[in-house]
C-alpha atoms as a PDB file:
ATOM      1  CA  UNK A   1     103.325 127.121 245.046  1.00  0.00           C
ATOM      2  CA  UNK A   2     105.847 126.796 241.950  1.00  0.00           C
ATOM      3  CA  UNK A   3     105.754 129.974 240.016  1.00  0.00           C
ATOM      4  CA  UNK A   4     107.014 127.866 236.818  1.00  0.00           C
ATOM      5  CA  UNK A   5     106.763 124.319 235.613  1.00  0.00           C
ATOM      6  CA  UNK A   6     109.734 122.358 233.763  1.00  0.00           C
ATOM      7  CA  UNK A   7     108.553 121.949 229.815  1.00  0.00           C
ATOM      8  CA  UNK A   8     110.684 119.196 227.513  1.00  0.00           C
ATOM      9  CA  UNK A   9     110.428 117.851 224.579  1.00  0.00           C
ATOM     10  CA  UNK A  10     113.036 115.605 222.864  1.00  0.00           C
ATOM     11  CA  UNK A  11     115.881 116.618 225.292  1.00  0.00           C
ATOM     12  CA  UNK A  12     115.126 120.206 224.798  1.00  0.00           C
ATOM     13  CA  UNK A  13     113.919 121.971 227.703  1.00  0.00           C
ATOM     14  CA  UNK A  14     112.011 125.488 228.826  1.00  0.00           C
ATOM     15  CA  UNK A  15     109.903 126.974 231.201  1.00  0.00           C
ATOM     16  CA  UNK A  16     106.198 127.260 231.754  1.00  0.00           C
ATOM     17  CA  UNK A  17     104.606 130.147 233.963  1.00  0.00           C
ATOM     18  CA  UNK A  18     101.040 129.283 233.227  1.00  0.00           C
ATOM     19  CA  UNK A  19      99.239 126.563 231.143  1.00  0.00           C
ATOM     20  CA  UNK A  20      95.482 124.821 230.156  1.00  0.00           C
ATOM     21  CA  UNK A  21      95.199 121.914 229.511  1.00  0.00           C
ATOM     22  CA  UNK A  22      91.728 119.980 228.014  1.00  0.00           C
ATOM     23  CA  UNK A  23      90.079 116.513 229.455  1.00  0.00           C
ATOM     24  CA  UNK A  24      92.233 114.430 226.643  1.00  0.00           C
ATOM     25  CA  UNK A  25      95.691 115.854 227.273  1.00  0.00           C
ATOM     26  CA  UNK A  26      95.277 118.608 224.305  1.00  0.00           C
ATOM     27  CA  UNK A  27      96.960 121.679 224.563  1.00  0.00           C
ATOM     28  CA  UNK A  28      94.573 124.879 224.755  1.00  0.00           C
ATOM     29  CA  UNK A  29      96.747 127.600 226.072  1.00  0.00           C
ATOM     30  CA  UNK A  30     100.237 127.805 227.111  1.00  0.00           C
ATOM     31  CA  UNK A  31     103.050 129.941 228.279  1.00  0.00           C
ATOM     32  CA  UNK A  32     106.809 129.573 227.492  1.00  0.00           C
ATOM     33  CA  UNK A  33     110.188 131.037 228.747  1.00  0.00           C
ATOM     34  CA  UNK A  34     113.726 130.037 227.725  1.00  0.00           C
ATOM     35  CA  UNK A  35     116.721 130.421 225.903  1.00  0.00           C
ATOM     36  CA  UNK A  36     115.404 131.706 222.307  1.00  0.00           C
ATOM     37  CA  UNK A  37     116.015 127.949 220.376  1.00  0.00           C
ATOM     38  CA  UNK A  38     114.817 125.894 223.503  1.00  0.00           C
ATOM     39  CA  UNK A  39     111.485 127.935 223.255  1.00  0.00           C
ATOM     40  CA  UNK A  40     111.495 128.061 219.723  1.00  0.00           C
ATOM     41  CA  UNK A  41     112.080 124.486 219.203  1.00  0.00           C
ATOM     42  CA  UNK A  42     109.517 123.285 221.563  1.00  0.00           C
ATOM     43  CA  UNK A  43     106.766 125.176 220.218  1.00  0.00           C
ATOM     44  CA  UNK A  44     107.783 124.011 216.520  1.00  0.00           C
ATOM     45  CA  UNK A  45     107.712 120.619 217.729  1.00  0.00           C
ATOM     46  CA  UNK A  46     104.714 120.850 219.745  1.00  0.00           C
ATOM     47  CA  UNK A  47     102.679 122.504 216.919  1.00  0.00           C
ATOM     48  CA  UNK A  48     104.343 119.549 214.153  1.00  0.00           C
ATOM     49  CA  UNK A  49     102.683 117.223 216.638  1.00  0.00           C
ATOM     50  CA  UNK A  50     105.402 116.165 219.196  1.00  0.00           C
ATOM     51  CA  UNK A  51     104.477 115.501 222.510  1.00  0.00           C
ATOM     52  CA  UNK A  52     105.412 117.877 224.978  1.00  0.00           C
ATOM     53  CA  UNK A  53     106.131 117.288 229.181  1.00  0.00           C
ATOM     54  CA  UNK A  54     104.708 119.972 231.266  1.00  0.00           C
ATOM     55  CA  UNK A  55     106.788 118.761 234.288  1.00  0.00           C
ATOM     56  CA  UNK A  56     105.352 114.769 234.025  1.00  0.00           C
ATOM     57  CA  UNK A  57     102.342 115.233 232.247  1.00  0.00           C
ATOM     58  CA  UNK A  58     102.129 114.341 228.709  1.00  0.00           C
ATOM     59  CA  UNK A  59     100.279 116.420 225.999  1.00  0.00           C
ATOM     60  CA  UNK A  60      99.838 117.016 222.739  1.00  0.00           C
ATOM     61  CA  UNK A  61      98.672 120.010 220.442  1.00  0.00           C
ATOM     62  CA  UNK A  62      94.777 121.013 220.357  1.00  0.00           C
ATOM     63  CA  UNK A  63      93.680 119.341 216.993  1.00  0.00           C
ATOM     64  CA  UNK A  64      92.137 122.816 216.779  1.00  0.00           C
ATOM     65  CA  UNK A  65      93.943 125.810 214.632  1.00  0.00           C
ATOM     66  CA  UNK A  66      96.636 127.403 217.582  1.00  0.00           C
ATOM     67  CA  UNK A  67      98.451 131.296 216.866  1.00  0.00           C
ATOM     68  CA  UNK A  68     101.351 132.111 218.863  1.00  0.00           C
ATOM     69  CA  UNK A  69     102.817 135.325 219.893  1.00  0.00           C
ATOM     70  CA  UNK A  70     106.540 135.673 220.840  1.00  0.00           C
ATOM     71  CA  UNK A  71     108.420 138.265 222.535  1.00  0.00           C
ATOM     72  CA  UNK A  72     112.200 138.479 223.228  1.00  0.00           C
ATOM     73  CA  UNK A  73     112.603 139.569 226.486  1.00  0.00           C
ATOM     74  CA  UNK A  74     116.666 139.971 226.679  1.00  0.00           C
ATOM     75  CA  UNK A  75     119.237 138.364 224.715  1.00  0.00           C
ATOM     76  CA  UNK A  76     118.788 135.342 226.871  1.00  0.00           C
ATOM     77  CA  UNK A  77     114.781 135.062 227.191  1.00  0.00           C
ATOM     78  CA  UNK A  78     112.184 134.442 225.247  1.00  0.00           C
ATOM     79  CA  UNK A  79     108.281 134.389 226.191  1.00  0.00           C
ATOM     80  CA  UNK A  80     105.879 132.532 223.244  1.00  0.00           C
ATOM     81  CA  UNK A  81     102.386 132.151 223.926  1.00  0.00           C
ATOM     82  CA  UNK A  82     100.791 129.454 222.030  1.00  0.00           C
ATOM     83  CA  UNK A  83      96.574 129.223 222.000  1.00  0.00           C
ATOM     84  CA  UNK A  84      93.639 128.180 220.038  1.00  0.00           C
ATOM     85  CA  UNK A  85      92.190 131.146 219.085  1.00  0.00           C
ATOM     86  CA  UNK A  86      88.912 129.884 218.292  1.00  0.00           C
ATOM     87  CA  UNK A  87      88.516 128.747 222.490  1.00  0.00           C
ATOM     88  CA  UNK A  88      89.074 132.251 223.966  1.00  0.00           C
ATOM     89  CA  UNK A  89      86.724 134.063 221.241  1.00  0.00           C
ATOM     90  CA  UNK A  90      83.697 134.141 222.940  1.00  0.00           C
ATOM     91  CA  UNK A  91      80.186 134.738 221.362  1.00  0.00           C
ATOM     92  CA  UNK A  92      78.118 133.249 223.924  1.00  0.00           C
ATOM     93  CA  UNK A  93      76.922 130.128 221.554  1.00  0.00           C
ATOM     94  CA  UNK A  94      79.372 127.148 221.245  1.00  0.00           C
ATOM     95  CA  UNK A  95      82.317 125.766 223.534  1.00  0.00           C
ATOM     96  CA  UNK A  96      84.775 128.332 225.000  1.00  0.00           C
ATOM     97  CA  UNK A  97      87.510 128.156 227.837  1.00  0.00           C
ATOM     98  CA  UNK A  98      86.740 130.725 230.686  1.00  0.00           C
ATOM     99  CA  UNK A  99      88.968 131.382 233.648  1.00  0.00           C
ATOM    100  CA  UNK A 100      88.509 132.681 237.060  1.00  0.00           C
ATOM    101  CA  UNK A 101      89.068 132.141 240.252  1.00  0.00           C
ATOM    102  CA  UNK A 102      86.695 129.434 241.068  1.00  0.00           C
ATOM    103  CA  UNK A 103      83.892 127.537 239.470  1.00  0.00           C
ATOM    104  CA  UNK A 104      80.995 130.194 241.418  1.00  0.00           C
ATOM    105  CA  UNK A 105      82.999 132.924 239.171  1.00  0.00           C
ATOM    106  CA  UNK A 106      82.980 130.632 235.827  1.00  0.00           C
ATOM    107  CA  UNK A 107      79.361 130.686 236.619  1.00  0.00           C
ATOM    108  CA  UNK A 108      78.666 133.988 236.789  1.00  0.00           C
ATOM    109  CA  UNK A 109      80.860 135.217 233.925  1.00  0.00           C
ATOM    110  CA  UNK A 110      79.091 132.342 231.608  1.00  0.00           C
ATOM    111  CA  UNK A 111      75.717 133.446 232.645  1.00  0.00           C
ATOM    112  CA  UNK A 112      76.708 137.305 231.690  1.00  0.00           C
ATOM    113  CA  UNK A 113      77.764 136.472 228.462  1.00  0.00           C
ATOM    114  CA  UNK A 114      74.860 134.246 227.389  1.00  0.00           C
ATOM    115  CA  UNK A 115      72.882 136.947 228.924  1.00  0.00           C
ATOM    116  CA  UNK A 116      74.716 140.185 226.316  1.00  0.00           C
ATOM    117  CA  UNK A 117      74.894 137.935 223.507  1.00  0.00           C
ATOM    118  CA  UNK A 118      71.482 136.086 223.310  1.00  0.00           C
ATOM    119  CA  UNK A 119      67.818 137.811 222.562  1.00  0.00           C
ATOM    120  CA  UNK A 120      66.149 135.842 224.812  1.00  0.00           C
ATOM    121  CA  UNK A 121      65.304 138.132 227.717  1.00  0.00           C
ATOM    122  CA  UNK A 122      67.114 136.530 231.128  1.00  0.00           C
ATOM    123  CA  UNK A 123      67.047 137.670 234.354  1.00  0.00           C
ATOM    124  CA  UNK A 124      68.986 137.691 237.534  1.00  0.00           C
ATOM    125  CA  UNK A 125      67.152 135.080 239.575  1.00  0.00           C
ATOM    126  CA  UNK A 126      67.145 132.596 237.325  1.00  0.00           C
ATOM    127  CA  UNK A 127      71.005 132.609 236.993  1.00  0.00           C
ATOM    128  CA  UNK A 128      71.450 129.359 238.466  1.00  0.00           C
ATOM    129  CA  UNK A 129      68.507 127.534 237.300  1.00  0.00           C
ATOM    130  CA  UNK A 130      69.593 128.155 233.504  1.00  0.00           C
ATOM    131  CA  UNK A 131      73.083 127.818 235.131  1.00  0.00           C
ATOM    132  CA  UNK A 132      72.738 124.436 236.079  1.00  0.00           C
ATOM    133  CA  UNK A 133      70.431 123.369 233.593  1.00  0.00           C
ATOM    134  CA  UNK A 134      71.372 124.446 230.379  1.00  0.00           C
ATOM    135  CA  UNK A 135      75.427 125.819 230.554  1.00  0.00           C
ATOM    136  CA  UNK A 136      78.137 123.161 230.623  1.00  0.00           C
ATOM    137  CA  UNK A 137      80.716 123.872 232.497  1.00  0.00           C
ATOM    138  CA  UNK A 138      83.593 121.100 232.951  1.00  0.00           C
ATOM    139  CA  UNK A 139      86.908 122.250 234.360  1.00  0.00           C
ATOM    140  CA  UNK A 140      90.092 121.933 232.966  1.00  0.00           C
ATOM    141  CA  UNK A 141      93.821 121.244 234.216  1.00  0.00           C
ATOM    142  CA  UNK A 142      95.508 124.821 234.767  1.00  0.00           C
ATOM    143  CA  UNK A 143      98.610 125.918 236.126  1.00  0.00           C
ATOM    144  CA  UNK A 144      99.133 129.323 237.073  1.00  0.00           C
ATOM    145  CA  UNK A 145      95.681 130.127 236.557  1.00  0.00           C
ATOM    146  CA  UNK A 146      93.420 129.817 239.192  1.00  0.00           C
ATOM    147  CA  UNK A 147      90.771 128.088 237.726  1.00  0.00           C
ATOM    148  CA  UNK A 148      89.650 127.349 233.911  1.00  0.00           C
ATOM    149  CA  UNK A 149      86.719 125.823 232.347  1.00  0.00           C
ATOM    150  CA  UNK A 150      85.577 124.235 228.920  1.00  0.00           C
ATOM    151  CA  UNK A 151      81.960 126.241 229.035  1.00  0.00           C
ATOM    152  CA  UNK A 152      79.218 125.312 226.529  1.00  0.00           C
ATOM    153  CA  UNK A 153      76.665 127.252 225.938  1.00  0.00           C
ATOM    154  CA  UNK A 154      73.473 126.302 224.093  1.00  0.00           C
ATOM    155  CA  UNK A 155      72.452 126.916 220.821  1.00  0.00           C
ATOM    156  CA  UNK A 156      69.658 130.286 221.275  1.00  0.00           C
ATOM    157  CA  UNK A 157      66.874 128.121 219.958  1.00  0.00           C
ATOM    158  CA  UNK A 158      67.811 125.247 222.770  1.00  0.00           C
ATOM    159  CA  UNK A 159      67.317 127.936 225.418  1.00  0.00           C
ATOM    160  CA  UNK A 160      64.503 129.681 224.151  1.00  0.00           C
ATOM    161  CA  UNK A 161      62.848 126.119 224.555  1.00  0.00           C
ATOM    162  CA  UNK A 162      63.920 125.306 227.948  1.00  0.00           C
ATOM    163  CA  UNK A 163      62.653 129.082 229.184  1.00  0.00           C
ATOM    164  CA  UNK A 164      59.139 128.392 227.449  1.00  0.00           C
ATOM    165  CA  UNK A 165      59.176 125.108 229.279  1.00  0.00           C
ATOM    166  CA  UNK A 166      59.790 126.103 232.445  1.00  0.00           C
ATOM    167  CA  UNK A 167      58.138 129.806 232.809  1.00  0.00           C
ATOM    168  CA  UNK A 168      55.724 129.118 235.411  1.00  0.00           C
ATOM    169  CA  UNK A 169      58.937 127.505 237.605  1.00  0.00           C
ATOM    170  CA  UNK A 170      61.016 130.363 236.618  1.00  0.00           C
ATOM    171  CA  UNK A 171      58.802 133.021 237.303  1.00  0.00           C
ATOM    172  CA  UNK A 172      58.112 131.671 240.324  1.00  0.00           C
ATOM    173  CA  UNK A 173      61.714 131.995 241.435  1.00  0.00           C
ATOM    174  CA  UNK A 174      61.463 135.946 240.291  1.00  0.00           C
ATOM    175  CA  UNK A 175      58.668 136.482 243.340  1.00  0.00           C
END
């Protein structure tokens, strides 16, 4: 496997290491290396609204706010990381990106965090039943990330619903 991708833009060129990309060919999370005006550059043009290779594929910024953090790594090198912040905050109600190293360990982390951040009392056996029935999970192009995943979770009053509906099934899943 390639540890880095080719990344160009207008003639200008860097280096990507690790990358998500959404459904519609928005940017959600990326990481650059390069000379300090190729990276530099790329970003500003990205983030103006330029479209941006990530070896052939073509994508555009998230419509969404993105931050970016830069580091200068030596004279010759430097690392930005550009990201929608308001994707990796999660509060366990709304669409978030999760990674992992599969879709069984999206899963799992989605189900722990709508089980810390709602009221509703959940428990362990019904994991995949609320999994499948009430957590969107739709993955995403990565590179240099195992595996990443647009997750929705549903509003508390939406899931308080589909438990009352289906107590007698879930308990029955508990015995």
């Amino acid at each position: 496997m390639k540890n880095y991708i080719n990344v160009s833009m207008m003639g200008i060129r860097a280096f990507s290491d690790r990358y998500i990309v959404s459904a519609d060919d928005e940017l959600c999370y990326a990481s650059f290396y390069g000379g300090a005006e190729a990276v530099k550059a790329v970003v500003a043009g990205m983030l103006e609204g330029n479209e941006v290779r990530l070896d052939e594929r073509k994508v555009v910024r998230n419509r969404l706010s993105m931050n970016y953090e830069s580091t200068r790594l030596s004279n010759a090198v430097t690392h930005i990381v550009v990201y929608v912040p308001e994707l990796f905050v999660i509060s366990g109600q709304g669409t978030f990106i999760l990674t992992g190293n599969s879709y069984a360990d999206i899963s799992k982390k989605a189900y722990d965090i709508l089980v810390s951040c709602r009221p509703t009392p959940l428990i362990e056996e019904w994991r995949d039943f609320i999994t499948n029935n009430q957590i969107w999970i739709n993955e995403m192009e990565s590179f240099g990330i195992p595996y990443a995943a647009m997750v929705n979770f549903p509003e508390t009053e939406a899931l308080d619903e589909f438990v009352m509906e289906n107590i007698i099934e879930l308990a029955e899943m508990k015995q």
